[in-house]
Protein backbone atom coordinates (compact mmCIF):
# COMPACT_ATOMS: atom_id res chain seq x y z
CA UNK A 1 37.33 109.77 143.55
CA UNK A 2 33.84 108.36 142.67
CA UNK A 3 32.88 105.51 145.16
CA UNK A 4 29.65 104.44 143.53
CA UNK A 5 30.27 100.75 144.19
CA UNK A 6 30.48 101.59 147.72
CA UNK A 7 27.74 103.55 147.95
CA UNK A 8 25.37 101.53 146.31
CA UNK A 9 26.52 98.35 148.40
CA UNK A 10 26.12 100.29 151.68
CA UNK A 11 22.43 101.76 150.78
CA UNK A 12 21.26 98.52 149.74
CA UNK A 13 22.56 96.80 152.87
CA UNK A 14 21.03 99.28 155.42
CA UNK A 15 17.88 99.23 152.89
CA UNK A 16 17.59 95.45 153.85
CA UNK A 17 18.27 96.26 157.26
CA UNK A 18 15.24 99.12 157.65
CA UNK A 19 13.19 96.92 155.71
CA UNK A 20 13.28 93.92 158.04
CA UNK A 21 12.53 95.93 161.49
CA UNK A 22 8.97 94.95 162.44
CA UNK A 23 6.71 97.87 162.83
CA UNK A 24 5.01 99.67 166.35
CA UNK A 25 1.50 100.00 166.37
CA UNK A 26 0.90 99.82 162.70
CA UNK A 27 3.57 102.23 161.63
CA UNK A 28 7.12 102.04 160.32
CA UNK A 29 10.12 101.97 162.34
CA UNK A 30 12.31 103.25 159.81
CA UNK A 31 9.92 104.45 157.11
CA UNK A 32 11.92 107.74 156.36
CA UNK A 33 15.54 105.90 156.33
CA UNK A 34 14.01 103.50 153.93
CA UNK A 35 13.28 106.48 151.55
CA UNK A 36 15.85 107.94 151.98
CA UNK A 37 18.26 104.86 151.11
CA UNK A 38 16.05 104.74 147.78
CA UNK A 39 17.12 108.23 146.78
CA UNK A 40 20.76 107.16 147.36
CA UNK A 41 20.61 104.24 145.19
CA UNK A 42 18.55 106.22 142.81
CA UNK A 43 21.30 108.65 142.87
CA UNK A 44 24.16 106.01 142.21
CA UNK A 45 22.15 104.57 139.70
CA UNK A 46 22.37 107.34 137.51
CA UNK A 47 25.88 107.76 138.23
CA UNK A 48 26.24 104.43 136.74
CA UNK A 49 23.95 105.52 133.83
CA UNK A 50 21.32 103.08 134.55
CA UNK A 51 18.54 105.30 133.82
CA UNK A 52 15.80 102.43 133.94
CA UNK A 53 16.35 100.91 137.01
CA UNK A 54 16.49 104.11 138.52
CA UNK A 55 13.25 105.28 137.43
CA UNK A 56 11.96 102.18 138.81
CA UNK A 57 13.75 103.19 142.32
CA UNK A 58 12.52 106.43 142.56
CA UNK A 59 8.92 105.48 141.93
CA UNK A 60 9.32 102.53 144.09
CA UNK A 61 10.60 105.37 146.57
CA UNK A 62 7.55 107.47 145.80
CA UNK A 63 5.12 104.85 146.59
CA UNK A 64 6.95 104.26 150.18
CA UNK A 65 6.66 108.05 150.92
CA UNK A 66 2.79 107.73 149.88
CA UNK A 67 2.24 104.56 152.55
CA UNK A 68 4.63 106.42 155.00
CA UNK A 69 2.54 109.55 154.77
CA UNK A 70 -1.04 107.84 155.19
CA UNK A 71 0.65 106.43 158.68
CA UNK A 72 2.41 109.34 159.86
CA UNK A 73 2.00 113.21 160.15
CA UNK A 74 4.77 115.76 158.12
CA UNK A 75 5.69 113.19 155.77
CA UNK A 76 4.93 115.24 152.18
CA UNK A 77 8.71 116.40 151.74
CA UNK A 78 9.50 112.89 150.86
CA UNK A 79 7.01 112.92 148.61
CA UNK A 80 7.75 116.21 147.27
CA UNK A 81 11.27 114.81 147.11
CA UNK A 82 10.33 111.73 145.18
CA UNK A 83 8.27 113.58 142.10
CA UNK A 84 11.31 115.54 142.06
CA UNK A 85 13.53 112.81 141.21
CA UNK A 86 10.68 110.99 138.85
């Protein structure tokens, strides 16, 4: 059974969550989570055939993999990751 509802509701909560944690010395606490929750609600967007808005999330997801990569060393899979679902 399909629990896109679910899914969607918990990756958007934790989402809010990473994006409210203050950052250490100029750098993301939870820069890769916050990626990786966009690929899950990228994901359950197209599961929900919402091809628009998820097009939107993965570039929005690209963008965060570019800033987390500037910051922080070993960071190009995400962005690897996040052409690959443009």
């Amino acid at each position: 059974m399909k629990q896109t509802y679910f899914s969607m509701n918990y990756a958007m909560r934790a989402y809010n969550i990473f994006k409210k944690q203050p950052a250490v010395d100029g750098n993301s606490t939870y820069g890769v989570q916050k990626v990786r929750c966009q690929f899950v609600i990228l994901g359950n967007l197209l599961d929900s055939m919402k091809f628009d808005e998820a097009l939107k999330r993965a570039y929005k997801a690209y963008q965060e993999a570019e800033e987390l990569n500037k910051n922080e060393k070993n960071r190009g899979h995400l962005i690897r990751s996040a052409l690959f679902n443009i």
